[in-house]
C-alpha atoms as a PDB file:
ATOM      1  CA  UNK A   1       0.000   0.000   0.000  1.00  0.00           C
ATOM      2  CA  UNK A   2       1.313   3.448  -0.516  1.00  0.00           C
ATOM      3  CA  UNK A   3       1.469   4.047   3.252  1.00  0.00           C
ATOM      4  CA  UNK A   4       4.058   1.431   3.247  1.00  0.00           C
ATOM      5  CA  UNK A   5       6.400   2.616   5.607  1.00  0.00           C
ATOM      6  CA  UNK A   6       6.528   5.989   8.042  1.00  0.00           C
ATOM      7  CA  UNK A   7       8.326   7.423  10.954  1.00  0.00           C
ATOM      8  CA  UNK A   8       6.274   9.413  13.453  1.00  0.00           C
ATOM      9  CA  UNK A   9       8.594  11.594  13.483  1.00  0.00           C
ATOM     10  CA  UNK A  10       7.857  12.812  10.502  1.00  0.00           C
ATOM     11  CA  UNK A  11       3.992  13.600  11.033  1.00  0.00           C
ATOM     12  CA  UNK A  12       2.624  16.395  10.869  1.00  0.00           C
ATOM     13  CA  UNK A  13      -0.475  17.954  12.864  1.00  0.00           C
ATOM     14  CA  UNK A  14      -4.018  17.214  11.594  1.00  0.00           C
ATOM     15  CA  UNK A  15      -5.782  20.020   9.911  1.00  0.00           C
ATOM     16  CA  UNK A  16      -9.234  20.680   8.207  1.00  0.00           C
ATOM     17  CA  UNK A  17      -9.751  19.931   5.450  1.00  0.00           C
ATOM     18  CA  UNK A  18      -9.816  23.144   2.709  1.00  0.00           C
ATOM     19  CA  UNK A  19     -12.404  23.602   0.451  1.00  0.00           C
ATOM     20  CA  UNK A  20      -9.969  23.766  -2.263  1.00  0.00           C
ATOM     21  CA  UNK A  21      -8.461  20.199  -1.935  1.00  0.00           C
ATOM     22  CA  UNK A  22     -12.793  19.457  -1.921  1.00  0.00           C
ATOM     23  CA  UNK A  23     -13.160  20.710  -4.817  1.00  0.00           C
ATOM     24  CA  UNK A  24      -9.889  20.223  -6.382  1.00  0.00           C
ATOM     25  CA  UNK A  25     -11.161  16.508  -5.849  1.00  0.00           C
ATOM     26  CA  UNK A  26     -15.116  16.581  -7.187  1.00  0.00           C
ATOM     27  CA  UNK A  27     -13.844  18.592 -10.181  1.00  0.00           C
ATOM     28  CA  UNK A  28     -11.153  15.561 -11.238  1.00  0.00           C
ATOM     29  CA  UNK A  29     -13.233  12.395 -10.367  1.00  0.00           C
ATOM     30  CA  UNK A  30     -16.461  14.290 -12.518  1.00  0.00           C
ATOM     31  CA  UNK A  31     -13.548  14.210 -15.520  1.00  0.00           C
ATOM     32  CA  UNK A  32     -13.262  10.279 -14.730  1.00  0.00           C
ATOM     33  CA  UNK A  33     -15.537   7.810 -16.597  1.00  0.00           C
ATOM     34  CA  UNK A  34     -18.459   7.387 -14.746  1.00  0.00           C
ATOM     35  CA  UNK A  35     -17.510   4.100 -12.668  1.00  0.00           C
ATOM     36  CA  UNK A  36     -15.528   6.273 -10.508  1.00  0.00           C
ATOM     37  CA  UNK A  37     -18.476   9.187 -10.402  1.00  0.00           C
ATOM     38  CA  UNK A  38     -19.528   7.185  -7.255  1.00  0.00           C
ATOM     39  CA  UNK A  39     -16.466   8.262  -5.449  1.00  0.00           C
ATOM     40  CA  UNK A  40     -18.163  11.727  -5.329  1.00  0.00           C
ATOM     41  CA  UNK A  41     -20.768  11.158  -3.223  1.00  0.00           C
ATOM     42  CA  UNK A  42     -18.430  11.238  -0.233  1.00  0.00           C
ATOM     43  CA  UNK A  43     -17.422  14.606  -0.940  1.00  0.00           C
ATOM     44  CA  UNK A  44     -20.904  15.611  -1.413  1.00  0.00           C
ATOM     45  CA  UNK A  45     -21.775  13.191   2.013  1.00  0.00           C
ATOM     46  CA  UNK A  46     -19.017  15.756   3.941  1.00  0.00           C
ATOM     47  CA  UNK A  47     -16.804  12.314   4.672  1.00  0.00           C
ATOM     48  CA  UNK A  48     -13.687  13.616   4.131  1.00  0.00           C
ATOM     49  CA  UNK A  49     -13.300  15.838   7.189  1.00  0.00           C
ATOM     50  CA  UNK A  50      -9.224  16.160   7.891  1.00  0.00           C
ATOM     51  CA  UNK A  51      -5.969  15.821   6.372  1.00  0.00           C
ATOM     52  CA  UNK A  52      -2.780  14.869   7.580  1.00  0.00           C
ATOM     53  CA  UNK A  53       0.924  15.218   6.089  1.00  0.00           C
ATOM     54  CA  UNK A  54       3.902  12.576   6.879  1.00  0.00           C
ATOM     55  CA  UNK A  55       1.820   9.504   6.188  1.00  0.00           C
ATOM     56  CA  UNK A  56       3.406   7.397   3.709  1.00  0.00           C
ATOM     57  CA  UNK A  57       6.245   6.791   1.260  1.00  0.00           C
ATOM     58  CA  UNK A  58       4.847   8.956  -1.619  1.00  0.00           C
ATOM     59  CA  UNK A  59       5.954  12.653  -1.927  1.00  0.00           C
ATOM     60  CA  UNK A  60       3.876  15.212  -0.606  1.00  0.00           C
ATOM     61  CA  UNK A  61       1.216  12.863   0.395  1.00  0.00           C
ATOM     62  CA  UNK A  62      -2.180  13.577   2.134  1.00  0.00           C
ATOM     63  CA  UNK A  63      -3.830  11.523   4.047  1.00  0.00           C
ATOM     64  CA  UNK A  64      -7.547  12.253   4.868  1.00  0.00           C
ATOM     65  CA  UNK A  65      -8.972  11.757   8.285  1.00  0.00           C
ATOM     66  CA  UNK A  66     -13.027  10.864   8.016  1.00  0.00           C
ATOM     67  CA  UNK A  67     -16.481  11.553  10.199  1.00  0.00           C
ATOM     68  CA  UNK A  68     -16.445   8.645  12.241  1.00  0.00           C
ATOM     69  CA  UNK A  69     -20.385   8.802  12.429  1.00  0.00           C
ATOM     70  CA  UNK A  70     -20.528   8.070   8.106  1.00  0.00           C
ATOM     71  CA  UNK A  71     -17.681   6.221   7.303  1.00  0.00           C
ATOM     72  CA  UNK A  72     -18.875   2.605   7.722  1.00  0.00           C
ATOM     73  CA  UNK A  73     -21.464   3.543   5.401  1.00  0.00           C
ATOM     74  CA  UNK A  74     -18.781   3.884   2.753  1.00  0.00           C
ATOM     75  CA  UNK A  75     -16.076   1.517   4.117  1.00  0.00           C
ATOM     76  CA  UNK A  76     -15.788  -1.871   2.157  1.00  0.00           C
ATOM     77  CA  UNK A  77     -12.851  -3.826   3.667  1.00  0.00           C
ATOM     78  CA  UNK A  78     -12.823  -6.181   1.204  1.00  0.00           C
ATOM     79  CA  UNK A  79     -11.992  -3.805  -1.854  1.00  0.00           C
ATOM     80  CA  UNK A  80      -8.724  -3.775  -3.184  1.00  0.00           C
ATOM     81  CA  UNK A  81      -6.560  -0.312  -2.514  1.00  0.00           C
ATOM     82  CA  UNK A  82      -5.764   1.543  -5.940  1.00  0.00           C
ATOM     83  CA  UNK A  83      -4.273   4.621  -6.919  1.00  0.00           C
ATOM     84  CA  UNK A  84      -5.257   7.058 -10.161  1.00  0.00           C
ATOM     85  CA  UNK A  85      -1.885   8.696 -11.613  1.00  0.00           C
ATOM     86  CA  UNK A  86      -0.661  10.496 -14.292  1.00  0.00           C
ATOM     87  CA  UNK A  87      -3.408  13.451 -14.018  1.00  0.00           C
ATOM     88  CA  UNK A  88      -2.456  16.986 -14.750  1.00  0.00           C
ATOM     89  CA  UNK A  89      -3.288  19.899 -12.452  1.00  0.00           C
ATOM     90  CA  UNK A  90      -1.984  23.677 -13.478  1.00  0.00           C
ATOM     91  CA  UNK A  91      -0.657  25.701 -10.793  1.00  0.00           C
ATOM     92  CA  UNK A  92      -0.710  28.981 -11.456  1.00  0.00           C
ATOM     93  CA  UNK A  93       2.291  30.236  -9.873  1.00  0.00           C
ATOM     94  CA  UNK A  94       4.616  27.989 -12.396  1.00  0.00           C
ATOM     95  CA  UNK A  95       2.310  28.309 -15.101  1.00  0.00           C
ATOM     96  CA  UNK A  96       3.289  24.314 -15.176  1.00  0.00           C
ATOM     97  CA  UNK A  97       0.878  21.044 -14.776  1.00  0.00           C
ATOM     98  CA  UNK A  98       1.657  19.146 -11.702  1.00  0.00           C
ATOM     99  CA  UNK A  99       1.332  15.455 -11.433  1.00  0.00           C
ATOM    100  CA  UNK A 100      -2.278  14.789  -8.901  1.00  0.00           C
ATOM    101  CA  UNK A 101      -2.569  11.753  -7.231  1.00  0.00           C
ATOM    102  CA  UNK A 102      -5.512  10.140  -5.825  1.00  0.00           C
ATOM    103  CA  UNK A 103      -5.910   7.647  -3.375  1.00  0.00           C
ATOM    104  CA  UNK A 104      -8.629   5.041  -2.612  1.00  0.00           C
ATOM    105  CA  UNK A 105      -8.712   2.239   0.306  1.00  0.00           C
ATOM    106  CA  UNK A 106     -11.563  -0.230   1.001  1.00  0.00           C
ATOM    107  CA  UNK A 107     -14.046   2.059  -0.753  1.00  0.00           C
ATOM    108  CA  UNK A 108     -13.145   5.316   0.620  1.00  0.00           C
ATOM    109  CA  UNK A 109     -10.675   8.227  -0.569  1.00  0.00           C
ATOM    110  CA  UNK A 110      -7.864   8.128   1.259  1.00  0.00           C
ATOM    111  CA  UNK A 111      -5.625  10.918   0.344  1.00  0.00           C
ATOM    112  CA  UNK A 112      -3.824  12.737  -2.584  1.00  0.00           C
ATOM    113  CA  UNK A 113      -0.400  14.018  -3.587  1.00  0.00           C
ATOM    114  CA  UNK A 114      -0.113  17.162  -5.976  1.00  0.00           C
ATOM    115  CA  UNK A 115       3.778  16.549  -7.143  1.00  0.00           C
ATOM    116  CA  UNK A 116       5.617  20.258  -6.197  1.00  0.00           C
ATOM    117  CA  UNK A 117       7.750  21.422  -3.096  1.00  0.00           C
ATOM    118  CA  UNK A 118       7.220  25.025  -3.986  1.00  0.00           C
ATOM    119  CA  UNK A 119       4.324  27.025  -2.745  1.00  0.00           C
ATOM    120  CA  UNK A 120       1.535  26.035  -5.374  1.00  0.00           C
ATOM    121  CA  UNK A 121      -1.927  27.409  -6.473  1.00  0.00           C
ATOM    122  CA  UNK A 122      -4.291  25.252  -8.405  1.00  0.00           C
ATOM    123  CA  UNK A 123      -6.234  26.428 -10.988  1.00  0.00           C
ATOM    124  CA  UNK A 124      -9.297  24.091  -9.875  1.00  0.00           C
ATOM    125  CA  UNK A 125     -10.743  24.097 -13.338  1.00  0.00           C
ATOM    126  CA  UNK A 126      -7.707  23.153 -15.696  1.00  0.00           C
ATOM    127  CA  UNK A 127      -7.687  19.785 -14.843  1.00  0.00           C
ATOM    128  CA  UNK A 128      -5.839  17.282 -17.416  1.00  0.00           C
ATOM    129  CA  UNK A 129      -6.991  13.285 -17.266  1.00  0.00           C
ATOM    130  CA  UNK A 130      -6.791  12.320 -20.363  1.00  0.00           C
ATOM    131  CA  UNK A 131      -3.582   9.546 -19.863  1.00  0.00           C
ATOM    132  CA  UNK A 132      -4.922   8.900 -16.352  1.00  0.00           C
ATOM    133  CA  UNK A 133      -4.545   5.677 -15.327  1.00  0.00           C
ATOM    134  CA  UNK A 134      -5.647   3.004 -12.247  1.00  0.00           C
ATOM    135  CA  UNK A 135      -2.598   1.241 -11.012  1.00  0.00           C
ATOM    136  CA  UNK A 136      -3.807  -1.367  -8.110  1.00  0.00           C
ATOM    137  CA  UNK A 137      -1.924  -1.415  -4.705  1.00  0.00           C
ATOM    138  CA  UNK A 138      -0.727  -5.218  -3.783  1.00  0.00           C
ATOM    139  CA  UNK A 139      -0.151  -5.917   0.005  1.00  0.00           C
ATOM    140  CA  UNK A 140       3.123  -6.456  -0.102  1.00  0.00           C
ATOM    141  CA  UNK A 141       3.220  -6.224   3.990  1.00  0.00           C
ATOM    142  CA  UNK A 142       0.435  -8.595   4.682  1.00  0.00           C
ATOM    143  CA  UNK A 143       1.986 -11.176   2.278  1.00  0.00           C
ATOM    144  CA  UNK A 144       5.431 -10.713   4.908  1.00  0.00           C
ATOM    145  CA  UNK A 145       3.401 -11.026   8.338  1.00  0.00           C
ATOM    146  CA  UNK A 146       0.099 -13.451   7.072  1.00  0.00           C
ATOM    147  CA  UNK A 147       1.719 -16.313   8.545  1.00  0.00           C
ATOM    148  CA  UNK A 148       1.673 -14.798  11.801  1.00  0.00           C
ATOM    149  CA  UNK A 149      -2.504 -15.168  11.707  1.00  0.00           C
ATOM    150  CA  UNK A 150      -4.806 -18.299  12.241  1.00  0.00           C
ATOM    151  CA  UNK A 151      -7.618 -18.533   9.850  1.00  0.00           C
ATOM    152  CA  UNK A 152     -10.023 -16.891  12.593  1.00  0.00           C
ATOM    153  CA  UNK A 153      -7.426 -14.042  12.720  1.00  0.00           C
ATOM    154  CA  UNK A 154      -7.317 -13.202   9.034  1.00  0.00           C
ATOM    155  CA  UNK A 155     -10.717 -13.334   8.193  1.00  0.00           C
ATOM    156  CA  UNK A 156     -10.479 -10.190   9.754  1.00  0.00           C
ATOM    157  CA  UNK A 157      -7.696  -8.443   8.833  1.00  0.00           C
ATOM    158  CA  UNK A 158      -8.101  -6.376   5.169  1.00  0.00           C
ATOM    159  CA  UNK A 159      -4.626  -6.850   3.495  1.00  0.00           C
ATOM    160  CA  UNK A 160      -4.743  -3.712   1.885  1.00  0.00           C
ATOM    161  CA  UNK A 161      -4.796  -2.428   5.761  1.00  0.00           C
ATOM    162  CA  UNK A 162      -0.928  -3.262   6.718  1.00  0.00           C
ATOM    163  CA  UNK A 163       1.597  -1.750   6.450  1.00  0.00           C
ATOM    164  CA  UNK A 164       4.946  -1.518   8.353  1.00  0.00           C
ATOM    165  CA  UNK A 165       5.524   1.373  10.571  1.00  0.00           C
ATOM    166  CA  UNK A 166       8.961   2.319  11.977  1.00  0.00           C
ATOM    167  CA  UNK A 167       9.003   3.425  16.214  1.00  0.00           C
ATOM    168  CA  UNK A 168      12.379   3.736  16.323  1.00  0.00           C
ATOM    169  CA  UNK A 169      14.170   0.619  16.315  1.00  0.00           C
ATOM    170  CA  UNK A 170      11.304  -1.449  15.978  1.00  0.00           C
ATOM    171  CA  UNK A 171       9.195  -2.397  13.199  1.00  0.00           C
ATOM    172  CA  UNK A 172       5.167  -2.613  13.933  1.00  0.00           C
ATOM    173  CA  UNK A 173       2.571  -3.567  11.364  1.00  0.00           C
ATOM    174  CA  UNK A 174      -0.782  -1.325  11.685  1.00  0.00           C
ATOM    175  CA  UNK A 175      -3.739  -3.736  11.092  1.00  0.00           C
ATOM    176  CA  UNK A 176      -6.505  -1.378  11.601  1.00  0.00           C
ATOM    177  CA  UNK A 177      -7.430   2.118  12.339  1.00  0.00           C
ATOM    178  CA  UNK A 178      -8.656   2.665  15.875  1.00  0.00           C
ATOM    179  CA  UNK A 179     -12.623   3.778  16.000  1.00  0.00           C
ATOM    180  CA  UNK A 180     -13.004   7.699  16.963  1.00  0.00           C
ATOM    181  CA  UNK A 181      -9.353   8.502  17.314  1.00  0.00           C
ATOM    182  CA  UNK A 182      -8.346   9.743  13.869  1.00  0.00           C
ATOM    183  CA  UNK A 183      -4.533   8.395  12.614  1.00  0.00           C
ATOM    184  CA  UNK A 184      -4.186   5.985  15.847  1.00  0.00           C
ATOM    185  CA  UNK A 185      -4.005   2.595  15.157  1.00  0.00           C
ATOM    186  CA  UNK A 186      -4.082  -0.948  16.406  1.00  0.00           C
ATOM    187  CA  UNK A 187      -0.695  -3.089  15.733  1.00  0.00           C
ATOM    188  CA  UNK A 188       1.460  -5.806  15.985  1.00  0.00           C
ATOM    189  CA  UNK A 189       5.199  -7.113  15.414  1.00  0.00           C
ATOM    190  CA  UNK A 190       6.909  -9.890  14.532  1.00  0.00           C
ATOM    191  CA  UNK A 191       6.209 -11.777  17.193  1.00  0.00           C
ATOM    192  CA  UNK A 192       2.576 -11.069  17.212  1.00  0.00           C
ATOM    193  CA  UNK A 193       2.899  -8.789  20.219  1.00  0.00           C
ATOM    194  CA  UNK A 194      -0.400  -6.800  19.994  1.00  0.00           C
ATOM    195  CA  UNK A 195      -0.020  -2.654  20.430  1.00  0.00           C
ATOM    196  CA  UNK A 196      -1.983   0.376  20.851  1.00  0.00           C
ATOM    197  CA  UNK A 197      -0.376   3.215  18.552  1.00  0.00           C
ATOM    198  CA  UNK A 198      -1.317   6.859  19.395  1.00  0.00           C
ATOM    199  CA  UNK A 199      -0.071  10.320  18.489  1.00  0.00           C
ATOM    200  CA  UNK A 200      -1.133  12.860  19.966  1.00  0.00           C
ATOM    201  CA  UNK A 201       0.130  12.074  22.742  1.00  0.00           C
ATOM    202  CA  UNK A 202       2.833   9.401  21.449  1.00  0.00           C
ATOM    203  CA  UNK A 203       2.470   6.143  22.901  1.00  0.00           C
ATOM    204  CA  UNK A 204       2.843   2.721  22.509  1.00  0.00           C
ATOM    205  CA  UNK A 205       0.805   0.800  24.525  1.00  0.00           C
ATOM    206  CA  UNK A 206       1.421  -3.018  24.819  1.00  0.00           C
ATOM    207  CA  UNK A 207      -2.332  -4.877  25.389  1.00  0.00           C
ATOM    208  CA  UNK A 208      -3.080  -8.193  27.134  1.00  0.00           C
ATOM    209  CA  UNK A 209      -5.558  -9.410  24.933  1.00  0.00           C
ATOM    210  CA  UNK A 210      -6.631 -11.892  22.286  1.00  0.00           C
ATOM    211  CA  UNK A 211      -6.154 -10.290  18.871  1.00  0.00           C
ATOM    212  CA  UNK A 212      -9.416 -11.638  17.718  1.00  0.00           C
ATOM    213  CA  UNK A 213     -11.149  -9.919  20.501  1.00  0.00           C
ATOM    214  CA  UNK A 214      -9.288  -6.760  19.085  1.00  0.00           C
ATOM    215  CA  UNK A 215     -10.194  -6.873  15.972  1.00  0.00           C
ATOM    216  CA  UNK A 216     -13.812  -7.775  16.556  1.00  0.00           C
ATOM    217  CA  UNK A 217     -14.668  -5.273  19.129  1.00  0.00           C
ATOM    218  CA  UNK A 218     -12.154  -2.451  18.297  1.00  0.00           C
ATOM    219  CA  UNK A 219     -12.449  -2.029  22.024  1.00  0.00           C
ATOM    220  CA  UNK A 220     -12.669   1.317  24.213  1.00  0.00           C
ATOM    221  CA  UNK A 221      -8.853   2.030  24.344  1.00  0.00           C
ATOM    222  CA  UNK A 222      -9.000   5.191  26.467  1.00  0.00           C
ATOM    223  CA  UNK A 223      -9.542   3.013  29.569  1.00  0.00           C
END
């Protein structure tokens, strides 16, 4: 997945969402072929409510944060994670077209990347998609760690959900986002330690559980 691999020390805060990267967004997917027109409806639904930098191996990346009370309406675990490249956004700064990237995970956007380390402006209408293309995310992670998992275990685990995140020395693989607390996680390592990731504040919290009961009840973890 293109979260592969990140260091927390390299996040950034959360923010709100603009209304620019909104409509940035509505205004490329409505240039798509219609299969992806669907996509829209979670901008329209007011999903998409934060977005964070430092998330990821891909330059410049944005990760969105959602409204906890809508998102299982859109979330489909089971979908594979996909990325559409190779579209062409003018800044109007550079006069130049910057490369867009947009990001989908188990149904939902996840994030974007517009390609520039300079200060940028979009022009929100000049929009290029003509040589856009879907390229499909493989698990590479999950393939590394499945063996860890019985077949209770990975019946609930989405591959397209791990990915290997670096604490320092150690190596932890998030397996799913935590419910209400936007960009913590629940985690485990190679020796199928289980772990409660936050950030704000930074901890890692090492739980006494099975991970089945994790996974299935995504339990209160401010206790």
């Amino acid at each position: 997945m293109w979260r592969s691999i990140f260091n927390f020390q390299k996040l950034k805060k959360i923010r709100t969402v603009e209304q620019w990267e909104l409509d940035l967004l509505k205004n490329t997917l409505l240039k798509l072929p219609v299969s992806y027109h669907q996509l829209i409806e979670q901008i329209d639904a007011k999903l998409i409510k934060t977005v964070q930098a430092g998330l990821g191996n891909i330059p410049h990346w944005m990760t969105f944060g959602f409204d906890k009370e809508i998102v299982s309406k859109y979330d489909r675990p089971r979908d594979a994670s996909f990325m559409l490249v190779h579209i062409q956004v003018f800044d109007i700064i550079s006069q130049k077209y910057l490369e867009y990237k947009i990001g989908c995970a188990s149904g939902t956007l996840a994030g974007y990347s517009i390609n520039c380390n300079d200060p940028f402006d979009i022009d929100l209408t000049n929009i290029n998609t003509r040589y856009f293309q879907k390229r499909m995310l493989v698990p590479d992670q999950y393939n590394k760690i499945k063996k860890l998992f019985t077949t209770s275990e990975l019946k609930l685990i989405n591959p397209s959900d791990v990915y290997a995140v670096e604490l320092g020395q150690k190596k932890i693989y998030h397996l799913t986002d935590l419910k209400g607390n936007d960009g913590d996680f629940l985690g485990i390592d190679d020796e199928k330690n289980i772990y409660r990731i936050t950030h704000d504040p930074f901890e890692i919290k090492l739980l006494d559980i099975p991970l089945v009961q994790a996974l299935e009840e995504n339990i209160d973890f401010n206790r």
